[in-house]
N, C-alpha and C. Protein backbone atom coordinates (compact mmCIF):
# COMPACT_ATOMS: atom_id res chain seq x y z
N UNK A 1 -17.46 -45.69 52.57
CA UNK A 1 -18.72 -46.07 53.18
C UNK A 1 -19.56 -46.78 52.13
N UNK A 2 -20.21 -48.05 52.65
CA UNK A 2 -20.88 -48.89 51.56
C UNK A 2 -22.24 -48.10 51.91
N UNK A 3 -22.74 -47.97 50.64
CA UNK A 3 -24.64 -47.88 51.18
C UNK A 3 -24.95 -49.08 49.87
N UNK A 4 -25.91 -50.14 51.07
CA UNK A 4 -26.05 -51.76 50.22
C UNK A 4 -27.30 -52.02 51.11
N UNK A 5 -27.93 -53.11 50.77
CA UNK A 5 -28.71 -53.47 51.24
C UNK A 5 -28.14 -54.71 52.44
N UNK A 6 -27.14 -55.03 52.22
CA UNK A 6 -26.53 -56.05 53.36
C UNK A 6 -27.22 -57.55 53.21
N UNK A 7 -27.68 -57.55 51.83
CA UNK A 7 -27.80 -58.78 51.18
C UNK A 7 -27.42 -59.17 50.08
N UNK A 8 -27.02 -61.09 49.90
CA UNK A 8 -26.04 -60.40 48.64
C UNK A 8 -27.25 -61.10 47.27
N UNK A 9 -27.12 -61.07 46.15
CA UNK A 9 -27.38 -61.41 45.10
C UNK A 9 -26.46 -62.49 44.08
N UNK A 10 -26.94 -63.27 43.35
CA UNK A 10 -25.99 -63.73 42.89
C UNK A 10 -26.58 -63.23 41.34
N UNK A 11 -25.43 -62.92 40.39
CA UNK A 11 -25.79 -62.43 38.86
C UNK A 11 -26.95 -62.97 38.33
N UNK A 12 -27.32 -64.61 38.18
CA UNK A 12 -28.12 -64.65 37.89
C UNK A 12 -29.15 -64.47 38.79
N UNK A 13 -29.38 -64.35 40.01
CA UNK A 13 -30.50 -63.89 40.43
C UNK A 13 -31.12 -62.19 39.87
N UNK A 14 -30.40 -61.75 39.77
CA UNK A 14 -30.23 -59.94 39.21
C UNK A 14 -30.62 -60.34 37.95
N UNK A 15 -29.87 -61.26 36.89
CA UNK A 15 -30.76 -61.57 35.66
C UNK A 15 -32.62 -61.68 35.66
N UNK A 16 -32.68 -62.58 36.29
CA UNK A 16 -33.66 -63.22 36.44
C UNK A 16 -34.70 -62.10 36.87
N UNK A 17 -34.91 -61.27 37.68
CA UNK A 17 -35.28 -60.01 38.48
C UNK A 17 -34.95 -59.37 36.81
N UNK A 18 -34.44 -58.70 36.00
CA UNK A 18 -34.20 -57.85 34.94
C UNK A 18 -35.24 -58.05 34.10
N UNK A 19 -35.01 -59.98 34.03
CA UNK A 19 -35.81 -60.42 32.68
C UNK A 19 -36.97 -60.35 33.24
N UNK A 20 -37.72 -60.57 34.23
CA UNK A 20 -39.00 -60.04 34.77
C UNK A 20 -39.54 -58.73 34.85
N UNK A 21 -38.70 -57.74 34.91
CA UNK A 21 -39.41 -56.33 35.03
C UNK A 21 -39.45 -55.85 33.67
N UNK A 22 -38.37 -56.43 32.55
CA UNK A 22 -38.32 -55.70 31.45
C UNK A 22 -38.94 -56.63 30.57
N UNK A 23 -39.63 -57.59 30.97
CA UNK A 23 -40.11 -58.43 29.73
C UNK A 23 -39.91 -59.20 28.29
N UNK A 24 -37.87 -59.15 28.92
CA UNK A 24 -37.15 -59.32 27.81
C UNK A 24 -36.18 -60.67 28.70
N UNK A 25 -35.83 -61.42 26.98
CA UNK A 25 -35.21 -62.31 27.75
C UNK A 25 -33.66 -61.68 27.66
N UNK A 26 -32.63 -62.23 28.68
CA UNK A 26 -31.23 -61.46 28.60
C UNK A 26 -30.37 -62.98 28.05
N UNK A 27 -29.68 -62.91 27.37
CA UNK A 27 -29.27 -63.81 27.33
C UNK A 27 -27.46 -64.29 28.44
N UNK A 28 -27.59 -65.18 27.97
CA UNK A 28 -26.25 -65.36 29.53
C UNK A 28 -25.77 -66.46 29.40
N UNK A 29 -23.93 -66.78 29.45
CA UNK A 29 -23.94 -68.07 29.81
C UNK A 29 -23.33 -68.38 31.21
N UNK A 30 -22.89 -69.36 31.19
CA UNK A 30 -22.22 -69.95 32.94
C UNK A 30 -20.94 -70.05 32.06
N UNK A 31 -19.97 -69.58 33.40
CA UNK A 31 -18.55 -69.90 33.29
C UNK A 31 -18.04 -70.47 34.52
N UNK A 32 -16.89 -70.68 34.33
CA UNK A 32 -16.17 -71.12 35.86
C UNK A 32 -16.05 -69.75 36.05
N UNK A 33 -15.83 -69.52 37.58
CA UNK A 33 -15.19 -68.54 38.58
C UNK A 33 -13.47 -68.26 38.23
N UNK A 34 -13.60 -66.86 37.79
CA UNK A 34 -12.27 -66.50 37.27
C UNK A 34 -11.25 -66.99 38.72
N UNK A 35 -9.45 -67.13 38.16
CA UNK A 35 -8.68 -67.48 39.68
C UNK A 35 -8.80 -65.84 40.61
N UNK A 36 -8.98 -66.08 41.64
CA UNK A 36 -9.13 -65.00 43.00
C UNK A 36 -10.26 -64.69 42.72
N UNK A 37 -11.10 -64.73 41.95
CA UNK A 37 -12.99 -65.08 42.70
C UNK A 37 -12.94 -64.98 43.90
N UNK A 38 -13.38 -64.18 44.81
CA UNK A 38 -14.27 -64.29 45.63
C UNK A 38 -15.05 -65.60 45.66
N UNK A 39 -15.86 -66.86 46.44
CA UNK A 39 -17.37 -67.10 46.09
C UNK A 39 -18.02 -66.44 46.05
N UNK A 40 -18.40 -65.19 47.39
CA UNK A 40 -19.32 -64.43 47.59
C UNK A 40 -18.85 -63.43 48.25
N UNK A 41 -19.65 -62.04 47.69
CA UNK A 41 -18.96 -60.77 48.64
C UNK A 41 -20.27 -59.67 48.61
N UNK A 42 -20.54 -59.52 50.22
CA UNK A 42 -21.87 -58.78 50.84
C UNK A 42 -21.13 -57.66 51.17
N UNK A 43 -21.42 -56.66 50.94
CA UNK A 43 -21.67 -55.29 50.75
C UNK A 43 -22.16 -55.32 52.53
N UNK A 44 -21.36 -54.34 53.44
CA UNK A 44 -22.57 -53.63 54.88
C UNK A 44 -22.48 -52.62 54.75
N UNK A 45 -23.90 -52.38 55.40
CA UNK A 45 -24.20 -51.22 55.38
C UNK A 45 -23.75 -50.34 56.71
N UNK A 46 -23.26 -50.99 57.59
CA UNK A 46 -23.08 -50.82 59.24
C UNK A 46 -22.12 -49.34 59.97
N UNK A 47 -21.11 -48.80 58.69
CA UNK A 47 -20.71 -47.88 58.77
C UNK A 47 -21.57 -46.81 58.16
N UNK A 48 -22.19 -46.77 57.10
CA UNK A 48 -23.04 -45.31 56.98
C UNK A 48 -24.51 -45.36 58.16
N UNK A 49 -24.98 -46.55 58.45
CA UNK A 49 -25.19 -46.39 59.95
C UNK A 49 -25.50 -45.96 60.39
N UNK A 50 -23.81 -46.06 60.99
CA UNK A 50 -23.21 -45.55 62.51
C UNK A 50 -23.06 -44.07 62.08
N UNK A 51 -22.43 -43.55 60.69
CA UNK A 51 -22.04 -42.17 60.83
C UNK A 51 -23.46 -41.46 60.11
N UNK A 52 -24.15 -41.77 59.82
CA UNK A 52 -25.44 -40.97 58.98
C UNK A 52 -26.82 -41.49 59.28
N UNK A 53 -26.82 -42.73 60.30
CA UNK A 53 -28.37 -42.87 60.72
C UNK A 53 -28.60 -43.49 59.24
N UNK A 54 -28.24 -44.08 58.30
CA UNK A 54 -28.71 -44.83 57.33
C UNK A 54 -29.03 -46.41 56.95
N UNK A 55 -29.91 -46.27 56.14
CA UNK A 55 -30.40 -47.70 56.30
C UNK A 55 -31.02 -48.08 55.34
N UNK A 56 -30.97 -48.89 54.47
CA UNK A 56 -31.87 -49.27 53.25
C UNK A 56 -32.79 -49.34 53.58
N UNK A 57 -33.82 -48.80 52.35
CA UNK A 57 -35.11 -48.83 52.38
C UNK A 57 -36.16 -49.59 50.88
N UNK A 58 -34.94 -49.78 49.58
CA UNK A 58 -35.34 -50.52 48.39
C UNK A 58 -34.54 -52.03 48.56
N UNK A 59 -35.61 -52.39 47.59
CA UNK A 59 -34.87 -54.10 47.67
C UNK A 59 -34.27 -54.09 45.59
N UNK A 60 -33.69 -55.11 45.39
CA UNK A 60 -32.92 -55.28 44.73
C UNK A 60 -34.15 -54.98 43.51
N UNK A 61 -35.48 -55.92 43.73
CA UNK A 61 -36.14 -55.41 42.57
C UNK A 61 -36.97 -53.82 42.63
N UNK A 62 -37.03 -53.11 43.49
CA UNK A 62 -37.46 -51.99 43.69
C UNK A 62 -35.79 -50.96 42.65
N UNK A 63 -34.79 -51.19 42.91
CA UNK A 63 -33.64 -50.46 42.17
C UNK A 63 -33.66 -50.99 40.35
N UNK A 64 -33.40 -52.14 40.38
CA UNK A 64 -33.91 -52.82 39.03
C UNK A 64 -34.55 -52.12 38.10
N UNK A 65 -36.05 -51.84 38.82
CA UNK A 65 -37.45 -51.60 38.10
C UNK A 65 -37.21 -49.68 38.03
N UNK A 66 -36.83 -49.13 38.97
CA UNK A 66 -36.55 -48.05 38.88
C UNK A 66 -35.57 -47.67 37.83
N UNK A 67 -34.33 -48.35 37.98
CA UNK A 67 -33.64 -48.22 36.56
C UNK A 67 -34.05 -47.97 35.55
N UNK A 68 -34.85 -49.37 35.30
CA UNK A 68 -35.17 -49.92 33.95
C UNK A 68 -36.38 -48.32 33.34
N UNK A 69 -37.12 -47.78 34.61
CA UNK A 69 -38.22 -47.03 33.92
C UNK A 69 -37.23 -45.32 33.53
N UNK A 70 -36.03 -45.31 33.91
CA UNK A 70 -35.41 -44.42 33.44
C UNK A 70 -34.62 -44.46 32.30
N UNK A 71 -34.23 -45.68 31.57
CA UNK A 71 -33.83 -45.77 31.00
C UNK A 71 -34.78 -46.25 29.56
N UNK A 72 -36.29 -46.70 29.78
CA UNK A 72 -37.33 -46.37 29.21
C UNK A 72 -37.51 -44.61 28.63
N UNK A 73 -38.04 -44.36 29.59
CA UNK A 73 -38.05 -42.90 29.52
C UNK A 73 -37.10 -42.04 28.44
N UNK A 74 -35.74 -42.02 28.48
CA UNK A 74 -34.66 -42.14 27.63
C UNK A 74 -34.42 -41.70 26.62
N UNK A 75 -34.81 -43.37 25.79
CA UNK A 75 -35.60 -43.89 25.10
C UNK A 75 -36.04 -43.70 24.09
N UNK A 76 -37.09 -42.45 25.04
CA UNK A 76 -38.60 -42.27 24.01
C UNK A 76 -37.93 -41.14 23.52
């Protein structure tokens, strides 16, 4: 059973969202797409659902930022 938000992200979008909440730059480069890449692969949520009444309720930067303040925390 996936539990996802049923949207997808692309890495650097998730970068980009990181380097904003943590105020740090990440560094990164571009590559080609390894062979059997996927282009893109979305996560549903449609079976936990159906069997558990579930349903996202955080978005990608709500999990991010939550991370990031636990791993702050840590840390200290």
């Amino acid at each position: 059973v996936n539990l996802s938000t049923g949207v997808g992200s692309s890495v650097l979008e998730i970068v980009n969202i990181a380097e904003n909440i943590t105020n740090q730059n990440i560094p990164y480069e571009f590559n080609l797409r390894r062979e059997g890449d996927p282009a893109s692969l979305i996560s549903s949520f449609q079976k936990a659902q159906k069997l558990f009444n579930w349903a996202p309720k955080y978005s990608m930067e709500d999990i991010v930022r939550s991370m990031w303040n636990i791993y702050r925390m840590e840390g200290q």
